[in-house]
Every structure is written in structure tokens, then in C-alpha cells.
Protein backbone atom coordinates (compact mmCIF):
# COMPACT_ATOMS: atom_id res chain seq x y z
CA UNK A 1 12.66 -40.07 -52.12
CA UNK A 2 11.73 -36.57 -50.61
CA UNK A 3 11.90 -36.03 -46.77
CA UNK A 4 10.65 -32.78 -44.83
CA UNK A 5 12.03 -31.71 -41.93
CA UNK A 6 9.72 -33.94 -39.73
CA UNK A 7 10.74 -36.98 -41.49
CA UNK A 8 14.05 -36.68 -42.39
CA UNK A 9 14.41 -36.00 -38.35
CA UNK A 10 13.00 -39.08 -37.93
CA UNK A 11 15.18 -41.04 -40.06
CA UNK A 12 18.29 -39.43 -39.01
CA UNK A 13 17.07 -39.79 -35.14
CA UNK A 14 16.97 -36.50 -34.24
CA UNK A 15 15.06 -33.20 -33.68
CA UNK A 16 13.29 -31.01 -36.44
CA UNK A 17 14.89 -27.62 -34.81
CA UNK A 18 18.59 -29.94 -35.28
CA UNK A 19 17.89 -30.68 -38.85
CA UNK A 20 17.22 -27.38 -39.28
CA UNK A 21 20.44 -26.07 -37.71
CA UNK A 22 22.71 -28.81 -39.82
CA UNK A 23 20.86 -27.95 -42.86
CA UNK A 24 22.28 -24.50 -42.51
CA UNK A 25 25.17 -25.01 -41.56
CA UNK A 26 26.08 -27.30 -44.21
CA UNK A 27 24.02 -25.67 -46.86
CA UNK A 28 21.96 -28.40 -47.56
CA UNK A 29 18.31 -28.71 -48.59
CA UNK A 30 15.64 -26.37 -49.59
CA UNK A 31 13.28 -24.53 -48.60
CA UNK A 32 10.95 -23.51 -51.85
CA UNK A 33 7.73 -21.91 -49.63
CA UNK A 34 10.25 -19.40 -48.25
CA UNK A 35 11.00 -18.48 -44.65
CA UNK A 36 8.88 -20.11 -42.38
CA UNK A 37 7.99 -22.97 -44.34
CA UNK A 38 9.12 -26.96 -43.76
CA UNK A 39 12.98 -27.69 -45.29
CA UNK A 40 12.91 -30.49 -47.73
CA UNK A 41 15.86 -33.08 -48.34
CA UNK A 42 16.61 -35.50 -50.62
CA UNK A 43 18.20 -38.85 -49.38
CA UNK A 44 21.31 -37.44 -50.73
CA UNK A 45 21.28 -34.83 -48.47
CA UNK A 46 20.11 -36.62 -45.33
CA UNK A 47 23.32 -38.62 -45.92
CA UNK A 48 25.34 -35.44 -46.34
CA UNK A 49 24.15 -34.17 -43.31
CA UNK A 50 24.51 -37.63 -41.17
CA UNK A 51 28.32 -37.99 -42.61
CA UNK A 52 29.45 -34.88 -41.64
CA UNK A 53 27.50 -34.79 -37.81
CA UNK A 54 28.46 -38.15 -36.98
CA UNK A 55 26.88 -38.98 -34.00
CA UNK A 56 27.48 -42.24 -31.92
CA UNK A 57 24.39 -42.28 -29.71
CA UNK A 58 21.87 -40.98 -32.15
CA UNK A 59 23.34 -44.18 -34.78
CA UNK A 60 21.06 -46.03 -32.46
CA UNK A 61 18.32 -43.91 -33.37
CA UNK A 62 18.40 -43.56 -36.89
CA UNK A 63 16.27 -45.51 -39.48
CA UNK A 64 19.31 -47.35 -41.04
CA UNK A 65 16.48 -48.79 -43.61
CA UNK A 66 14.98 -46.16 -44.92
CA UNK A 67 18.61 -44.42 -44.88
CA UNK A 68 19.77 -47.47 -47.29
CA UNK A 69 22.59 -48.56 -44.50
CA UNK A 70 21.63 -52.08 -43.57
CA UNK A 71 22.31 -53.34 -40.38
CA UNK A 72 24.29 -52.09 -37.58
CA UNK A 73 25.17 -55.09 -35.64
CA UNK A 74 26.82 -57.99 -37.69
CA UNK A 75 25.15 -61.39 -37.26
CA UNK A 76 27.67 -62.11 -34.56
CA UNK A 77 26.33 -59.21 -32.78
CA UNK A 78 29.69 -57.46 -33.11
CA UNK A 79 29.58 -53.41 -34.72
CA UNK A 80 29.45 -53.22 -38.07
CA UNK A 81 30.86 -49.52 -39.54
């Protein structure tokens, strides 16, 4: 699966300009239109980027589904990590 920047901020929970910033910073993604044009990601990447930003509030945020994480409360309601 192939995210942009507007949907892989989605999934991860946070803001295109933040994506942006990680996926330079960790040299991850590509941008094949050049400068100016929307990043893509691969769900590879997303995960890559999400592993090494860990962020507890945004967890809430994220689309664990579409991320391929599952749940993050265990049936008990306790955290599940």
C-alpha cells in the first residue's frame, strides 16, 4: 500500500508539515515529482517513521488498522504494547 503525505499523516495521527519533517530526518520516503511535490511512503516506512518518533498521545490518534497493529486496549481494557 502507497500513502502520500496527507494520508500517511492521517494514519500515523499527525500533521502533513510533521511527516514531512520525520521523513527527512530519518531519510525515509520519496519524493519522485521533485521539490514541491507530495512525499510518498510505503507502509514500511510509515512504521519506520512511527518506531523511531514514538509518541504516547498521538498512539491515540493513529489508525492502528490500516497501520496493521490491532488493538490498543486488551479486552480487559488494560494497555496492550
Amino acid at each position: 500500500m502507497i500513502f502520500t503525505t496527507k494520508t500517511g499523516a492521517v494514519a500515523l495521527g499527525i500533521k502533513q508539515d510533521t511527516l514531512k519533517r520525520y521523513a527527512t530526518k530519518f531519510e525515509v520516503g520519496s519524493q519522485p515529482g521533485g521539490p514541491g511535490t507530495p512525499w510518498i511512503f510505503t507502509l514500511d516506512e510509515l512504521l519506520v517513521i512511527r518506531n523511531r518518533a514514538k509518541w504516547d498521545k498521538i498512539e491515540m490518534k493513529e489508525d492502528r488498522e490500516v497501520l496493521g497493529l490491532g488493538a490498543l486496549y486488551n479486552s480487559d481494557i488494560s494497555p496492550r504494547r
